[in-house]
Protein backbone atom coordinates (compact mmCIF):
# COMPACT_ATOMS: atom_id res chain seq x y z
CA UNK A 1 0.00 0.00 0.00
CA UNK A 2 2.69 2.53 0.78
CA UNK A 3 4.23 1.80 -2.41
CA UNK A 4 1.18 2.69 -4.12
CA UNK A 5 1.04 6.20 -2.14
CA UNK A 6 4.37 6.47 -3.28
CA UNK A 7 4.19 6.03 -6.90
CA UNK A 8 0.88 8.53 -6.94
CA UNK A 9 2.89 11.24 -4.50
CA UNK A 10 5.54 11.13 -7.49
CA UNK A 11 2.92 10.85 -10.67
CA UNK A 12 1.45 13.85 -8.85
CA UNK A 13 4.57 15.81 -8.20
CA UNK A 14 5.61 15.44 -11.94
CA UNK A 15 2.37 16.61 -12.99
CA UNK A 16 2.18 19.43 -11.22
CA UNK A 17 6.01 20.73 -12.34
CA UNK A 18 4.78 19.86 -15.88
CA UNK A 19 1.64 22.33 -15.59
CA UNK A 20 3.93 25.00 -13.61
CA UNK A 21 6.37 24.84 -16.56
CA UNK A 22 3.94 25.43 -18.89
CA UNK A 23 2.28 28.54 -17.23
CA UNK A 24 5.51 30.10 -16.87
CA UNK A 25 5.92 33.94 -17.60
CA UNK A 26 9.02 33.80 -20.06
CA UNK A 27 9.05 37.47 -19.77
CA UNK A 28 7.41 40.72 -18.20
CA UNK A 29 7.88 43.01 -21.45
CA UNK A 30 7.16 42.40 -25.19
CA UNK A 31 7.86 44.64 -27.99
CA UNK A 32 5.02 45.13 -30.88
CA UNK A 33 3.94 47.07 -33.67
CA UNK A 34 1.06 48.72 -31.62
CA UNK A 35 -0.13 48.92 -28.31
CA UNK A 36 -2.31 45.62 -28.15
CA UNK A 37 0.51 43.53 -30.79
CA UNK A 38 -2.43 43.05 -33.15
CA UNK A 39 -0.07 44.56 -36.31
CA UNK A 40 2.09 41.87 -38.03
CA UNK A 41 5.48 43.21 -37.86
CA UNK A 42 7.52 41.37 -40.13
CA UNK A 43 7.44 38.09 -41.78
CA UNK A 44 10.40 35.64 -41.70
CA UNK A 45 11.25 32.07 -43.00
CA UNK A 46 12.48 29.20 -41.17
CA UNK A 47 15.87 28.36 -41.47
CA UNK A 48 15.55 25.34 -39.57
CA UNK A 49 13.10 22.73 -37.97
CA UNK A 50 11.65 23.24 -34.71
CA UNK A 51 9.51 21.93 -32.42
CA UNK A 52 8.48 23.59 -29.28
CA UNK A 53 8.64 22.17 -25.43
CA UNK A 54 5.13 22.72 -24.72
CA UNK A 55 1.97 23.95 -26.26
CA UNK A 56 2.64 27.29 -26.17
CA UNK A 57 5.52 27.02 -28.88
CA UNK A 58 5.12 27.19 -32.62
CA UNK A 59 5.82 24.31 -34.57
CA UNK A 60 7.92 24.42 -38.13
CA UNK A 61 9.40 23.25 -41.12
CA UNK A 62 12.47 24.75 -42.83
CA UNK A 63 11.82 27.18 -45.18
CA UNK A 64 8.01 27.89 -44.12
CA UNK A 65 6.73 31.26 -43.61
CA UNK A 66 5.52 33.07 -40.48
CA UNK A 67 3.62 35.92 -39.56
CA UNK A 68 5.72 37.93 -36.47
CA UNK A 69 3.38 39.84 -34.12
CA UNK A 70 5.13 40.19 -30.88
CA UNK A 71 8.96 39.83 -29.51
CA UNK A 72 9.70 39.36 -25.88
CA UNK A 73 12.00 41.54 -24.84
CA UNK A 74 14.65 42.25 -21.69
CA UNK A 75 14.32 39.09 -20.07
CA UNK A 76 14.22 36.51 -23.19
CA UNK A 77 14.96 38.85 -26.46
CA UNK A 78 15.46 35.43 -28.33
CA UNK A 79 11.90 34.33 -28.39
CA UNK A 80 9.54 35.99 -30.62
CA UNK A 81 5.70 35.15 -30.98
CA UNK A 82 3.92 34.64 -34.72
CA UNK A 83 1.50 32.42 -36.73
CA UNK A 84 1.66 30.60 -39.61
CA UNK A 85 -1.54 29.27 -41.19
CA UNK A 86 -4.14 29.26 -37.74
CA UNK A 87 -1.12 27.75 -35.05
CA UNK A 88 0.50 30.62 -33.15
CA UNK A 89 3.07 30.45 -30.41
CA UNK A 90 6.72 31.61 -29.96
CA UNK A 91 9.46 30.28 -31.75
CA UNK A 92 13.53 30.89 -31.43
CA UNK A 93 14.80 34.25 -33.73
CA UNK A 94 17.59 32.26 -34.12
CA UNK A 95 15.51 29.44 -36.41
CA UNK A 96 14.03 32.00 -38.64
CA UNK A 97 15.64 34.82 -41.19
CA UNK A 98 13.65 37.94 -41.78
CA UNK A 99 12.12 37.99 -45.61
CA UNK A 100 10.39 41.51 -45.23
CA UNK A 101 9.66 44.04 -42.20
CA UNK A 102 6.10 45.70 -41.77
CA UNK A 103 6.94 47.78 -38.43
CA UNK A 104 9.99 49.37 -38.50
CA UNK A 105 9.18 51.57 -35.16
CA UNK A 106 8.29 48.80 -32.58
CA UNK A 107 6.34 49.76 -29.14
CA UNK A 108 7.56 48.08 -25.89
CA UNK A 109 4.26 46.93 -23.35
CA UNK A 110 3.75 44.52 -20.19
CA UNK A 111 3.08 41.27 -20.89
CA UNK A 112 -0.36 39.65 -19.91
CA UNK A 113 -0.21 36.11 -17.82
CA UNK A 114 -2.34 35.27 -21.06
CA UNK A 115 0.52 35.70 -23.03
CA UNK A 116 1.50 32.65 -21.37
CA UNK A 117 -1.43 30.19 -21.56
CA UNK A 118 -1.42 26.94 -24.07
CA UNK A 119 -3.97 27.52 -26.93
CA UNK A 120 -4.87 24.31 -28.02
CA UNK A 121 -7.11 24.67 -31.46
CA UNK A 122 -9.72 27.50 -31.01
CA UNK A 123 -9.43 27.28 -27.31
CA UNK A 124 -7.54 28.51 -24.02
CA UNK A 125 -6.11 25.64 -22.05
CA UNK A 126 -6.33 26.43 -18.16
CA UNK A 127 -4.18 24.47 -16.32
């Protein structure tokens, strides 16, 4: 039996640092082409595969195209957020090259803890 409690205490533990990790502010500040990052500001190509940690991440192909809308800044300046087709998360700069800029005077606002949250389809996933 105490085995049992064991194996649950650790299955519990482990999901609970997985659901932390994703809810994680990666940064207080983002830079964006207006106040509420609704403006596309550029639009780059993969240079490289990627796949993301969590849901929160943009998946990707080398040489597809995405739509940039927001770049954290300060804290992690190497992760920007876009879309390409209806997915949207954030993505390394460093796996993408910039094809053409839209926004060449960027805007620097706080960050929203929704910023952070795992968008799974059409819908917000609450964990």
């Amino acid at each position: 039996m105490s085995r049992i409690l064991d194996q649950r205490s650790l299955l519990f533990l482990i999901s609970f640092l997985t659901n932390l990790q994703s809810t994680k502010v990666l940064s207080e500040w983002k830079r964006c082409g207006d106040q509420e990052c609704e403006t596309a500001m550029s639009r780059v190509q993969a240079t490289a595969d990627y796949l993301g940690p969590d849901c929160r991440y943009l998946n990707f192909k080398e040489g597809e195209e995405i739509i940039v809308y927001s770049k954290l800044s300060r804290k992690s300046e190497n992760l920007w957020t876009g879309s390409k087709g209806k997915d949207f998360g954030y993505f390394p700069k460093d796996a993408v090259k910039v094809e053409e800029v839209f926004i060449v005077e960027e805007v620097e606002v706080p960050t929203k803890e929704t910023d952070f949250l795992c968008l799974d389809g059409d819908e917000y996933i609450f964990e």
